[in-house]
ModelCIF file with pLDDT and N, C-alpha, C, O atoms, coordinates in Angstrom:
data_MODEL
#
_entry.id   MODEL 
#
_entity.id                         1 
_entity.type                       polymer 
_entity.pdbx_number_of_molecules   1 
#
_entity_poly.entity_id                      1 
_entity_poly.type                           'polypeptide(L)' 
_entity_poly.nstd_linkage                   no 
_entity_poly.nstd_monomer                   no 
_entity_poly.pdbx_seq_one_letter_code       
;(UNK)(UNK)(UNK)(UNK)(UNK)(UNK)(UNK)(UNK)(UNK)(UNK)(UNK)(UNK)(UNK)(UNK)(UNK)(UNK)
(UNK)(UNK)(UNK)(UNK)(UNK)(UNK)(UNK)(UNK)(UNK)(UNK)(UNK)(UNK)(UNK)(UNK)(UNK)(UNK)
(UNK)(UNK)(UNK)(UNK)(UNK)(UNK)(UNK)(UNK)(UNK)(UNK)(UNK)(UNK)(UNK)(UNK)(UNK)
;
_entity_poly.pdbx_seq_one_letter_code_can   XXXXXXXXXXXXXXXXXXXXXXXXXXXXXXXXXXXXXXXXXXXXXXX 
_entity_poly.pdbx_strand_id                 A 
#
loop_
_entity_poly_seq.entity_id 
_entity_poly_seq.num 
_entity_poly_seq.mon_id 
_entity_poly_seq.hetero 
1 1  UNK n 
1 2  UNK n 
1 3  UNK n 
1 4  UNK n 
1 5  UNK n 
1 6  UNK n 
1 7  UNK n 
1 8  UNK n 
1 9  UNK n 
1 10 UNK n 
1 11 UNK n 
1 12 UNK n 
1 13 UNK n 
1 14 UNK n 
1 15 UNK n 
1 16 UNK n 
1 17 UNK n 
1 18 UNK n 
1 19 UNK n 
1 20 UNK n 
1 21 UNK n 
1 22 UNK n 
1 23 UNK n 
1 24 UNK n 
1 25 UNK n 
1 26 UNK n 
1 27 UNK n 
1 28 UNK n 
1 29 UNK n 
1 30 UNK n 
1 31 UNK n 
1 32 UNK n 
1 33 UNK n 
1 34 UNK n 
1 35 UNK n 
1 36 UNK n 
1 37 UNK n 
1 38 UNK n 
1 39 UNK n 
1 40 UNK n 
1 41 UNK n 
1 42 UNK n 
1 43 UNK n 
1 44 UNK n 
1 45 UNK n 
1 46 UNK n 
1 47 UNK n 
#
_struct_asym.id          A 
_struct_asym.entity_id   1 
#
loop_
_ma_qa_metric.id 
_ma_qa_metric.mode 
_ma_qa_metric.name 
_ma_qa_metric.software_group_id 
_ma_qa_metric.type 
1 global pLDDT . pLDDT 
2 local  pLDDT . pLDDT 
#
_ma_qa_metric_global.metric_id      1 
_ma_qa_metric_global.metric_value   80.06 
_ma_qa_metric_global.model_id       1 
_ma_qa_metric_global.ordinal_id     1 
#
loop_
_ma_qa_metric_local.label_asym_id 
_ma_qa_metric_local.label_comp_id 
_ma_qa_metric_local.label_seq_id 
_ma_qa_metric_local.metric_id 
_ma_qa_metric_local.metric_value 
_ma_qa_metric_local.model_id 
_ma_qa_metric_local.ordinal_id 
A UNK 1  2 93.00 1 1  
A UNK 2  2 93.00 1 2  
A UNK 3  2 93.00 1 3  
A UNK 4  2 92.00 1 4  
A UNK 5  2 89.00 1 5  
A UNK 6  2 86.00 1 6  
A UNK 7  2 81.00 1 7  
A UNK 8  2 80.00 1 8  
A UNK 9  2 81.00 1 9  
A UNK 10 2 76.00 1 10 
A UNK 11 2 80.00 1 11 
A UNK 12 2 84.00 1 12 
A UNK 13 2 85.00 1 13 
A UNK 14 2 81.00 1 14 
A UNK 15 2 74.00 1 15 
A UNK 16 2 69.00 1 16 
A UNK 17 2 65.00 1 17 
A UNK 18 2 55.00 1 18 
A UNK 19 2 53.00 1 19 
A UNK 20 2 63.00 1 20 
A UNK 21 2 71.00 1 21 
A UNK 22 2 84.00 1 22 
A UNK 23 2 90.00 1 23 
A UNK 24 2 88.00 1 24 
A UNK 25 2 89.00 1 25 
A UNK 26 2 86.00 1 26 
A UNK 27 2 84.00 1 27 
A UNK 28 2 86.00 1 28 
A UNK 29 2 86.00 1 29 
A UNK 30 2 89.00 1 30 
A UNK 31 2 92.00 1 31 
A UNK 32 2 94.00 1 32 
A UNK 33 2 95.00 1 33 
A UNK 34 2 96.00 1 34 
A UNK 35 2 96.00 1 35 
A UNK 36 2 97.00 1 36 
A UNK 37 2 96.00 1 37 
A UNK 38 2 94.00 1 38 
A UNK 39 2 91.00 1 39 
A UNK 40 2 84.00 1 40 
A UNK 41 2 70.00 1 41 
A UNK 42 2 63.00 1 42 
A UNK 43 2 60.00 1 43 
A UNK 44 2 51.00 1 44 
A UNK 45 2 52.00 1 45 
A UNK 46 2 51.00 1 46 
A UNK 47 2 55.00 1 47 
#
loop_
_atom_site.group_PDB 
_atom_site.id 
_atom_site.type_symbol 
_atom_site.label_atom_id 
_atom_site.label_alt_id 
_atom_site.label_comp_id 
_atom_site.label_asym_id 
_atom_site.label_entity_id 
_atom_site.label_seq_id 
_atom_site.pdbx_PDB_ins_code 
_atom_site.Cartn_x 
_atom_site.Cartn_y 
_atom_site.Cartn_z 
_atom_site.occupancy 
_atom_site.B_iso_or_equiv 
_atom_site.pdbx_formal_charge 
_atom_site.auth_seq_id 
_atom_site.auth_comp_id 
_atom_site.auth_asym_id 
_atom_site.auth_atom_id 
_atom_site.pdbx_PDB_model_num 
ATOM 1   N N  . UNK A 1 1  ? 0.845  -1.189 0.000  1.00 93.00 ? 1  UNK A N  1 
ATOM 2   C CA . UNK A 1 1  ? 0.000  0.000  0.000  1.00 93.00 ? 1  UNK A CA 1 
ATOM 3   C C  . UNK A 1 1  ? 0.884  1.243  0.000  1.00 93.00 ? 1  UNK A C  1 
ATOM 4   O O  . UNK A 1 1  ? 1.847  1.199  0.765  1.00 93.00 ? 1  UNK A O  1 
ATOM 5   N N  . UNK A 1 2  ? 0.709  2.385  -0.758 1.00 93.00 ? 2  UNK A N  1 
ATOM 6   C CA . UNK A 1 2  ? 1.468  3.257  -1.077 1.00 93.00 ? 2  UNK A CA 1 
ATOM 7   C C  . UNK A 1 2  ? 1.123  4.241  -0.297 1.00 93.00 ? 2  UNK A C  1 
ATOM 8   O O  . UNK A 1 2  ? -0.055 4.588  -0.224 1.00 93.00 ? 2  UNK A O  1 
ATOM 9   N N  . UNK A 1 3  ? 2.091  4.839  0.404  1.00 93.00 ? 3  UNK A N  1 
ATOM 10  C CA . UNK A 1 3  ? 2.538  6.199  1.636  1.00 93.00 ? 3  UNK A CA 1 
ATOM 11  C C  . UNK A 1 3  ? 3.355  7.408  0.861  1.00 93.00 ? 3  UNK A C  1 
ATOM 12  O O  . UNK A 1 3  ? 4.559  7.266  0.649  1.00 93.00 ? 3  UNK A O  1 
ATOM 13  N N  . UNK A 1 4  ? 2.895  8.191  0.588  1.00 92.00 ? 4  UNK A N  1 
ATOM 14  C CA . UNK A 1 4  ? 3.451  9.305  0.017  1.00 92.00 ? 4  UNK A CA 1 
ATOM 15  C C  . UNK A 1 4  ? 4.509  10.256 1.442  1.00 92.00 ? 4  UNK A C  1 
ATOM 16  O O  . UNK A 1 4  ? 4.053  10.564 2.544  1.00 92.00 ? 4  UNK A O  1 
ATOM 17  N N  . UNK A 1 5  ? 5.317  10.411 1.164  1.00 89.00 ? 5  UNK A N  1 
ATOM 18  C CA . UNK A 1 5  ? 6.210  11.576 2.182  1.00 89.00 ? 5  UNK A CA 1 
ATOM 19  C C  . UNK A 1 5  ? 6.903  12.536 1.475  1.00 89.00 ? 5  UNK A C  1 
ATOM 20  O O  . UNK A 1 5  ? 7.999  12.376 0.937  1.00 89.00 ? 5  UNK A O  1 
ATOM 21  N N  . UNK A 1 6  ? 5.929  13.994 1.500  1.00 86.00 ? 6  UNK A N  1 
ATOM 22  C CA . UNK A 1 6  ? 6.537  15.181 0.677  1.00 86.00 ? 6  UNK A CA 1 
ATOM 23  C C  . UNK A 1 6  ? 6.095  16.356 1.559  1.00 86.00 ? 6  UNK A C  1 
ATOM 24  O O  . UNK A 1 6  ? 5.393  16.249 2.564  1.00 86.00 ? 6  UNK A O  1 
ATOM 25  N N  . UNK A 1 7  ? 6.668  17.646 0.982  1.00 81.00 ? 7  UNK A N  1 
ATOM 26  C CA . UNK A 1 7  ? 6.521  18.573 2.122  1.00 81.00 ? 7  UNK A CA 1 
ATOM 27  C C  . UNK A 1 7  ? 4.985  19.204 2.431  1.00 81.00 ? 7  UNK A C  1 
ATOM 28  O O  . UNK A 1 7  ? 4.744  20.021 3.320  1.00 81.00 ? 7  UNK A O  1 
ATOM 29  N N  . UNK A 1 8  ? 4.115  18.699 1.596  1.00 80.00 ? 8  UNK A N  1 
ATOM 30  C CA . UNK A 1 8  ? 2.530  19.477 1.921  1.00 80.00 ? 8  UNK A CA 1 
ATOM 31  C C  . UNK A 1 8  ? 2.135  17.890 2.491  1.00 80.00 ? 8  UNK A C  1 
ATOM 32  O O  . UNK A 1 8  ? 1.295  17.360 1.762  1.00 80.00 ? 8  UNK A O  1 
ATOM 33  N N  . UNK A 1 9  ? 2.424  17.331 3.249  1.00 81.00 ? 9  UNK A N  1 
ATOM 34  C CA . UNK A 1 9  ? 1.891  16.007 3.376  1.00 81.00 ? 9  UNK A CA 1 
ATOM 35  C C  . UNK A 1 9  ? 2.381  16.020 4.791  1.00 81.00 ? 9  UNK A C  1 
ATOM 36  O O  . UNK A 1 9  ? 3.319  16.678 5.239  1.00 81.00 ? 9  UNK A O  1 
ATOM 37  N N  . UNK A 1 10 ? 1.355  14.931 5.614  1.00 76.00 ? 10 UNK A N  1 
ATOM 38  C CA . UNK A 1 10 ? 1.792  14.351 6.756  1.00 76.00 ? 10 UNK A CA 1 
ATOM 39  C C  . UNK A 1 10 ? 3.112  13.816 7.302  1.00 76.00 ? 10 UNK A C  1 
ATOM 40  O O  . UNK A 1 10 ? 3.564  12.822 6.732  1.00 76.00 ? 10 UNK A O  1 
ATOM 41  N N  . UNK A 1 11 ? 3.799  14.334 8.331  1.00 80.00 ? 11 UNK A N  1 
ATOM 42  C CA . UNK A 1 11 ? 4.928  13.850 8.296  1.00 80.00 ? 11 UNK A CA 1 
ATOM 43  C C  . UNK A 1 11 ? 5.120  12.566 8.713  1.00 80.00 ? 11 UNK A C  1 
ATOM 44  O O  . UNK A 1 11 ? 4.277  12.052 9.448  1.00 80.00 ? 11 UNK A O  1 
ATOM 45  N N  . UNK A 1 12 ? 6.401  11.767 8.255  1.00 84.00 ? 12 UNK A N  1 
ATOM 46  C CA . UNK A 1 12 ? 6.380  10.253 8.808  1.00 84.00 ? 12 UNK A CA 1 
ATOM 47  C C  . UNK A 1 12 ? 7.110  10.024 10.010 1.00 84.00 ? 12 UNK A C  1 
ATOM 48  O O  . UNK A 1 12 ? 7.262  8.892  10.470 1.00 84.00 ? 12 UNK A O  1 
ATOM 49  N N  . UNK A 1 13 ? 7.720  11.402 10.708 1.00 85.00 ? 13 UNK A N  1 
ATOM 50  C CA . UNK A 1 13 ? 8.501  11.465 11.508 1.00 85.00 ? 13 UNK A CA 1 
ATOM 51  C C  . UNK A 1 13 ? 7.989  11.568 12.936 1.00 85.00 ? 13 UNK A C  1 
ATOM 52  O O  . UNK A 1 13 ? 6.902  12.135 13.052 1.00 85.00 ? 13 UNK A O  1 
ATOM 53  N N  . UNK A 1 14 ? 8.483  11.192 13.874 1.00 81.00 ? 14 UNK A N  1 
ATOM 54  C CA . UNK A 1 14 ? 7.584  11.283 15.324 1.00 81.00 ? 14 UNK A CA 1 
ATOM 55  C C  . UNK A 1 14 ? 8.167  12.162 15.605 1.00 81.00 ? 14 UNK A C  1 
ATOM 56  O O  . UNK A 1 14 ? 7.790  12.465 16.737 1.00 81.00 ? 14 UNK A O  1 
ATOM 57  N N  . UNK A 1 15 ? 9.160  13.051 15.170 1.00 74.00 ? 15 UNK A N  1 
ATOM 58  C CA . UNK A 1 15 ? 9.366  14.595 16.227 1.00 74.00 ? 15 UNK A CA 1 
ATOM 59  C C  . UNK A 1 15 ? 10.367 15.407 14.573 1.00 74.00 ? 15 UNK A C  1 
ATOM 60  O O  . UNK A 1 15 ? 11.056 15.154 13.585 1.00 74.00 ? 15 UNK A O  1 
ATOM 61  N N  . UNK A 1 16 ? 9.900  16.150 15.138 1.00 69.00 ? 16 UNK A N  1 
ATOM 62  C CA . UNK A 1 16 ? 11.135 17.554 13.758 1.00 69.00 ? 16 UNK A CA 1 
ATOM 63  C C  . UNK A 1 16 ? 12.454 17.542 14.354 1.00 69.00 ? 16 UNK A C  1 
ATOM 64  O O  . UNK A 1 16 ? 13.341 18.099 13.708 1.00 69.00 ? 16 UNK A O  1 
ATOM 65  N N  . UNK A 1 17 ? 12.857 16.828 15.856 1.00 65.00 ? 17 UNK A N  1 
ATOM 66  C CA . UNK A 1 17 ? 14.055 17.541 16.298 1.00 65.00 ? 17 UNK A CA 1 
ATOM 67  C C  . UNK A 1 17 ? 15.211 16.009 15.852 1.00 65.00 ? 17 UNK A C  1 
ATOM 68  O O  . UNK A 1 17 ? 14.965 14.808 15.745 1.00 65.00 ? 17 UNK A O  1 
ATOM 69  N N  . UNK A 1 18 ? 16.039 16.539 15.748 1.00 55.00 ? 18 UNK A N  1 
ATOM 70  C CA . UNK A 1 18 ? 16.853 15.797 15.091 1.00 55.00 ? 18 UNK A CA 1 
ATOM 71  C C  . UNK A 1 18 ? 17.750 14.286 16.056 1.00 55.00 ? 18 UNK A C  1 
ATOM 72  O O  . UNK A 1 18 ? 18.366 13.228 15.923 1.00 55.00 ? 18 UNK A O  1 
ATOM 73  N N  . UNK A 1 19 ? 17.199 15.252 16.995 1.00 53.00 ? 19 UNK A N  1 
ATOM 74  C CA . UNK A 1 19 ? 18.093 14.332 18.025 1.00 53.00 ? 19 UNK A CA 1 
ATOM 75  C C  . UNK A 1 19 ? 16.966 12.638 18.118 1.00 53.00 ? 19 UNK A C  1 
ATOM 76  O O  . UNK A 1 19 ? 17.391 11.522 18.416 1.00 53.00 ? 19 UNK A O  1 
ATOM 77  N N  . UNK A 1 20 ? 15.381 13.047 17.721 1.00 63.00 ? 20 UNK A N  1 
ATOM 78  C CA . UNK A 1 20 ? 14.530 12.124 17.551 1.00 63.00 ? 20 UNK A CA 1 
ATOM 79  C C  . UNK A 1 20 ? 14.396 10.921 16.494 1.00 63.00 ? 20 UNK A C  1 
ATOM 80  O O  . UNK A 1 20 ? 13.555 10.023 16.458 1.00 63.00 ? 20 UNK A O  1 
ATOM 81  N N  . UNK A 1 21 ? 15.405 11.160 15.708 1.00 71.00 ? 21 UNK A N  1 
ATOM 82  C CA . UNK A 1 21 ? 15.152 11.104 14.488 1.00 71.00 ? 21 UNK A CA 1 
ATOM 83  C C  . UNK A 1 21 ? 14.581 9.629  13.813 1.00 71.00 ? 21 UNK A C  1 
ATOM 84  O O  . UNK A 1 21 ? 15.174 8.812  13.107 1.00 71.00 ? 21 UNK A O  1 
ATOM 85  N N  . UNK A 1 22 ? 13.250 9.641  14.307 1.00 84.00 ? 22 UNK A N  1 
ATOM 86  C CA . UNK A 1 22 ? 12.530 8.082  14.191 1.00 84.00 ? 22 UNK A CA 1 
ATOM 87  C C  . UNK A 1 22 ? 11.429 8.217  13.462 1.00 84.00 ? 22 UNK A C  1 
ATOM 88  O O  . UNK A 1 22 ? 10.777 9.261  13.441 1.00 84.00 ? 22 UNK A O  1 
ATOM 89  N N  . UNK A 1 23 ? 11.108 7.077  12.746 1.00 90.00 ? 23 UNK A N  1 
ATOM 90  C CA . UNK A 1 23 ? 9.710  7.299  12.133 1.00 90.00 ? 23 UNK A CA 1 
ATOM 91  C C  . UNK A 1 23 ? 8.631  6.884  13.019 1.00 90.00 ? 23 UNK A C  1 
ATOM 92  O O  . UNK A 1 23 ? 9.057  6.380  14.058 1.00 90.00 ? 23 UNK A O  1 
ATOM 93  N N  . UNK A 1 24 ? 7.138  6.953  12.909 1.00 88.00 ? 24 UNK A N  1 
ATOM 94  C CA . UNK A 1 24 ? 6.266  7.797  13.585 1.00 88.00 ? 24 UNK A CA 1 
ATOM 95  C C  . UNK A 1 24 ? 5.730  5.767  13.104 1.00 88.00 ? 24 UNK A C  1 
ATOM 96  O O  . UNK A 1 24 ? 4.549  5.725  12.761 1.00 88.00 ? 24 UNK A O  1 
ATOM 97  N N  . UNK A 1 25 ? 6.047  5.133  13.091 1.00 89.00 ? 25 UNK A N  1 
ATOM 98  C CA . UNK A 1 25 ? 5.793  3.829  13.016 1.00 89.00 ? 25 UNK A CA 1 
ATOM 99  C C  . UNK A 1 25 ? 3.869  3.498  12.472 1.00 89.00 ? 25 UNK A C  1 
ATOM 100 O O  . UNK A 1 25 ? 3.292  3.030  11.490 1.00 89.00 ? 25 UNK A O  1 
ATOM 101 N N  . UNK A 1 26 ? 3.531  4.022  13.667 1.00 86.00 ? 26 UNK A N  1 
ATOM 102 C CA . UNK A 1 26 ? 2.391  3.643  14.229 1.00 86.00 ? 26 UNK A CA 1 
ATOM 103 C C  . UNK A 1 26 ? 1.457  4.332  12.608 1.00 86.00 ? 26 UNK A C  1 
ATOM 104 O O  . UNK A 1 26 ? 0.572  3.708  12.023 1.00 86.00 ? 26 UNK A O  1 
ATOM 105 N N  . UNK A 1 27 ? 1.806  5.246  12.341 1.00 84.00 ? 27 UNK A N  1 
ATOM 106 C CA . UNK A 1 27 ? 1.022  6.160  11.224 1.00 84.00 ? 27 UNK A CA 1 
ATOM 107 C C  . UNK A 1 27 ? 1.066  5.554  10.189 1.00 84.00 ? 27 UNK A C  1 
ATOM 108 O O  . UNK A 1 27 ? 0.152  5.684  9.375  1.00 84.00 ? 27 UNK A O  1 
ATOM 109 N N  . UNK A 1 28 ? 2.286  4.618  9.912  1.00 86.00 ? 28 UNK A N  1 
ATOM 110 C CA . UNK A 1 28 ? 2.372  3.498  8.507  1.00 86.00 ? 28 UNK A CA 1 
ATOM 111 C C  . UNK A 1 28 ? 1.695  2.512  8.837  1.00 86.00 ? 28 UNK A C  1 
ATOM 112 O O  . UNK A 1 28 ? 1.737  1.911  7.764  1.00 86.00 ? 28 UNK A O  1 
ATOM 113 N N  . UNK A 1 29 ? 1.157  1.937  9.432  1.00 86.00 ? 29 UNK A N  1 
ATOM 114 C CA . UNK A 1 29 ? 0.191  0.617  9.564  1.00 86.00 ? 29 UNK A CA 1 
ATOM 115 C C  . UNK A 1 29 ? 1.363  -0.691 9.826  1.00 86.00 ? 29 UNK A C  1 
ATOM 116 O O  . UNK A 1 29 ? 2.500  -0.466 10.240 1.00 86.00 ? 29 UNK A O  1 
ATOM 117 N N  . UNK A 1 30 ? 0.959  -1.761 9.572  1.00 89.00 ? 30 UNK A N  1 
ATOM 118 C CA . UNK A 1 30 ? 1.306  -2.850 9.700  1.00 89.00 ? 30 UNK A CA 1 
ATOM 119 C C  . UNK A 1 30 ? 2.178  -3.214 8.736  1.00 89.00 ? 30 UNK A C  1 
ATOM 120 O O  . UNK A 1 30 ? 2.180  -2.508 7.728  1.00 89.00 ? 30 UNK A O  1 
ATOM 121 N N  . UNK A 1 31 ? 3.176  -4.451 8.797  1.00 92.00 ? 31 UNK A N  1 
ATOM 122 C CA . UNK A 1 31 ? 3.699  -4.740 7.372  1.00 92.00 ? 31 UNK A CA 1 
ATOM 123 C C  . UNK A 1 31 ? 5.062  -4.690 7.330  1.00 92.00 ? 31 UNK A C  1 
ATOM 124 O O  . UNK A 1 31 ? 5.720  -4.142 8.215  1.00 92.00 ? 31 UNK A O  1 
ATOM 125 N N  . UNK A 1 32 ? 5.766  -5.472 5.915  1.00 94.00 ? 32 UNK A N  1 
ATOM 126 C CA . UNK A 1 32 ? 6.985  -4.931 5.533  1.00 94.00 ? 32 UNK A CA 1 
ATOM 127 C C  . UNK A 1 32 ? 6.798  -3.421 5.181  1.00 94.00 ? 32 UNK A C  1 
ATOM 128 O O  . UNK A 1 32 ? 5.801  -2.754 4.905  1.00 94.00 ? 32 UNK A O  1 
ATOM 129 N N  . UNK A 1 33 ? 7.731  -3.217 5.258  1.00 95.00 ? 33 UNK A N  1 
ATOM 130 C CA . UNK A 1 33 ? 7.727  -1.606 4.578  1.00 95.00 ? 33 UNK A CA 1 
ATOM 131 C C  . UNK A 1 33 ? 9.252  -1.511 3.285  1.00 95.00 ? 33 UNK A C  1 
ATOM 132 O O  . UNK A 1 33 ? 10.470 -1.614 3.426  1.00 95.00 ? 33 UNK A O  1 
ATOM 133 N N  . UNK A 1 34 ? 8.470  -1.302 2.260  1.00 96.00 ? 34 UNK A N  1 
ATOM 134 C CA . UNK A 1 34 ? 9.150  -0.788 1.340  1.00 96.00 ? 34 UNK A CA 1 
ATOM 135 C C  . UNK A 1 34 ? 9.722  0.560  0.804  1.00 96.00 ? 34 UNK A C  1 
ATOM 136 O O  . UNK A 1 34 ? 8.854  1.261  0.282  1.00 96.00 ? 34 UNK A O  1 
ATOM 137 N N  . UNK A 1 35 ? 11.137 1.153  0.810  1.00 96.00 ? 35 UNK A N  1 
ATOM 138 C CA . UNK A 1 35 ? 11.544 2.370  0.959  1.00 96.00 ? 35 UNK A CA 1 
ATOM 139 C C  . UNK A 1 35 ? 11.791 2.755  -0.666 1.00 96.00 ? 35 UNK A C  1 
ATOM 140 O O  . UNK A 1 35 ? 12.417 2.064  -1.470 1.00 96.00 ? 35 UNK A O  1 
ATOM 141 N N  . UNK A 1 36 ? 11.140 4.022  -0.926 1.00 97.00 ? 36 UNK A N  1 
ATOM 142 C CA . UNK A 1 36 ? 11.856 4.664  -2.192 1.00 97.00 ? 36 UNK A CA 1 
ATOM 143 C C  . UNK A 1 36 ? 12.255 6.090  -1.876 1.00 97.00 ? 36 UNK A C  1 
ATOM 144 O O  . UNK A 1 36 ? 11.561 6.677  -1.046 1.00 97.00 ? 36 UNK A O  1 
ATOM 145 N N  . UNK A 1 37 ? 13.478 6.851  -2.530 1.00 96.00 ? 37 UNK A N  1 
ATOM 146 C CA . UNK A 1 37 ? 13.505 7.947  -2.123 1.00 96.00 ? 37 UNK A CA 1 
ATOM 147 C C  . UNK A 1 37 ? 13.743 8.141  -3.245 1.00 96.00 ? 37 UNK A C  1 
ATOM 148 O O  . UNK A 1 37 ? 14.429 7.370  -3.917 1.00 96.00 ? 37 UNK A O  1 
ATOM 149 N N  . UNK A 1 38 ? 13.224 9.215  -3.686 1.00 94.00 ? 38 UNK A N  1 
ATOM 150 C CA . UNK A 1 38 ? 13.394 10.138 -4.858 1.00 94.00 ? 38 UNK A CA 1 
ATOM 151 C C  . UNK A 1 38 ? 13.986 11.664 -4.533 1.00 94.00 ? 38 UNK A C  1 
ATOM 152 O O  . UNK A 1 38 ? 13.399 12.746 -4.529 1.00 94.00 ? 38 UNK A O  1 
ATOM 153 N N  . UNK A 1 39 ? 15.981 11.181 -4.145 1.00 91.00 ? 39 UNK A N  1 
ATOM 154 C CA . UNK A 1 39 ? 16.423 12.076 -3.734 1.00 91.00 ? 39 UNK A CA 1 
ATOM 155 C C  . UNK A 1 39 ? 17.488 12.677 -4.817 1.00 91.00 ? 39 UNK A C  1 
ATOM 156 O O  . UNK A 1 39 ? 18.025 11.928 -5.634 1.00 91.00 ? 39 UNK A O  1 
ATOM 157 N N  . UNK A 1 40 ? 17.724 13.905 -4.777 1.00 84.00 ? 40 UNK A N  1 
ATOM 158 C CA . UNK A 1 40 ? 18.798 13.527 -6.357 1.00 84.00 ? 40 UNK A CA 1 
ATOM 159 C C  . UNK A 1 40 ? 19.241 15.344 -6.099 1.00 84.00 ? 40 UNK A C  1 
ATOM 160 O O  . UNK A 1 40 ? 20.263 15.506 -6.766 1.00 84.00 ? 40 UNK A O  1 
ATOM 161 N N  . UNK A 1 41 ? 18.953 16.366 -5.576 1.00 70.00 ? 41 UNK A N  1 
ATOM 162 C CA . UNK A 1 41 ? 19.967 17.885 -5.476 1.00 70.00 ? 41 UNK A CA 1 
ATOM 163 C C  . UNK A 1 41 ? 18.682 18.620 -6.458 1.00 70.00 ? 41 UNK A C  1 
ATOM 164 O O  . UNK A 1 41 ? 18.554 18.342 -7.651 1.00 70.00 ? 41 UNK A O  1 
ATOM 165 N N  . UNK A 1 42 ? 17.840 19.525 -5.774 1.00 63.00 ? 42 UNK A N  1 
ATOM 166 C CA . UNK A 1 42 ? 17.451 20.259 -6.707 1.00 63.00 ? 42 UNK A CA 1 
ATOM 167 C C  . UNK A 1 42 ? 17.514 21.887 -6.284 1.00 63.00 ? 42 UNK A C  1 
ATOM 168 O O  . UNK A 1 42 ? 18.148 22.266 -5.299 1.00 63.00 ? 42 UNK A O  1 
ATOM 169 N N  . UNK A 1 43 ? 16.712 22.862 -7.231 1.00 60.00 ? 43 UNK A N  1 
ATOM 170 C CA . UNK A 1 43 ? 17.008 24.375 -6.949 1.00 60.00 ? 43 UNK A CA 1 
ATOM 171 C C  . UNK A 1 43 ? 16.046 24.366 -5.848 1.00 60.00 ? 43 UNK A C  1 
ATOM 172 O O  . UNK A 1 43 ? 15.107 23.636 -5.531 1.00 60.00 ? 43 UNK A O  1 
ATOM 173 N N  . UNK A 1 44 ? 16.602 25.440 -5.359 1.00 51.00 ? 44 UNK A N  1 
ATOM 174 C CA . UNK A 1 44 ? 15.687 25.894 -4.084 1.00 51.00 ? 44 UNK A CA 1 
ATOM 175 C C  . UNK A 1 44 ? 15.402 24.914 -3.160 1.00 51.00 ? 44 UNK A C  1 
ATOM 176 O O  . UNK A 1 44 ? 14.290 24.977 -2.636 1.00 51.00 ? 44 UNK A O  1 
ATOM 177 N N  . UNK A 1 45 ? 15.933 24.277 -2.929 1.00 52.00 ? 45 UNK A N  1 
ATOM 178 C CA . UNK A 1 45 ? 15.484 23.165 -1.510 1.00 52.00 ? 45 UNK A CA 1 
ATOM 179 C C  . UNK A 1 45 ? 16.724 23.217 -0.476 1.00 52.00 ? 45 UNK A C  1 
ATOM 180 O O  . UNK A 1 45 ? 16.569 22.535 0.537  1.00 52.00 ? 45 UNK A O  1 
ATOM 181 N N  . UNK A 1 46 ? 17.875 23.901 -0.590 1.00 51.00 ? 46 UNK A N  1 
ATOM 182 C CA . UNK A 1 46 ? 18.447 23.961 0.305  1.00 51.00 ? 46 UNK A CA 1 
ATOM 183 C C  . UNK A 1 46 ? 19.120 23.042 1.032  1.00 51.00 ? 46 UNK A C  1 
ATOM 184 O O  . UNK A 1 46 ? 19.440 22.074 0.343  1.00 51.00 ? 46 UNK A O  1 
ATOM 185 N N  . UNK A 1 47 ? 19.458 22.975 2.172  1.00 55.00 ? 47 UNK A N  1 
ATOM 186 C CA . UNK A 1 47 ? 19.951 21.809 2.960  1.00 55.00 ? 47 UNK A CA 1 
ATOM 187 C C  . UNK A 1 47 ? 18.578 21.017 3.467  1.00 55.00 ? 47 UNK A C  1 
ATOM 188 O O  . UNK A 1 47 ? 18.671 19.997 4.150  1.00 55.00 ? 47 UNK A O  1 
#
């Protein structure tokens, strides 16, 4: 089942602070979990 994670979207993270830095488990449901990142350097996004 497909989980979208982008910036107008729910976060998958259980806290913004870095020192947390865990996913929010419970909000993905049950299951393997399959990872894609569609990460690659673009304009304007900064660090």
């Amino acid at each position: 089942r497909s989980l979208l994670c982008h910036p107008l979207g729910l976060s998958p993270w259980r806290s913004e602070q870095a020192s947390d830095a865990h996913l929010a488990l419970e909000r993905l449901g049950e299951g393997p979990v399959l990872v894609q990142l569609f990460l690659r350097g673009n304009p304007f996004r900064g660090e």
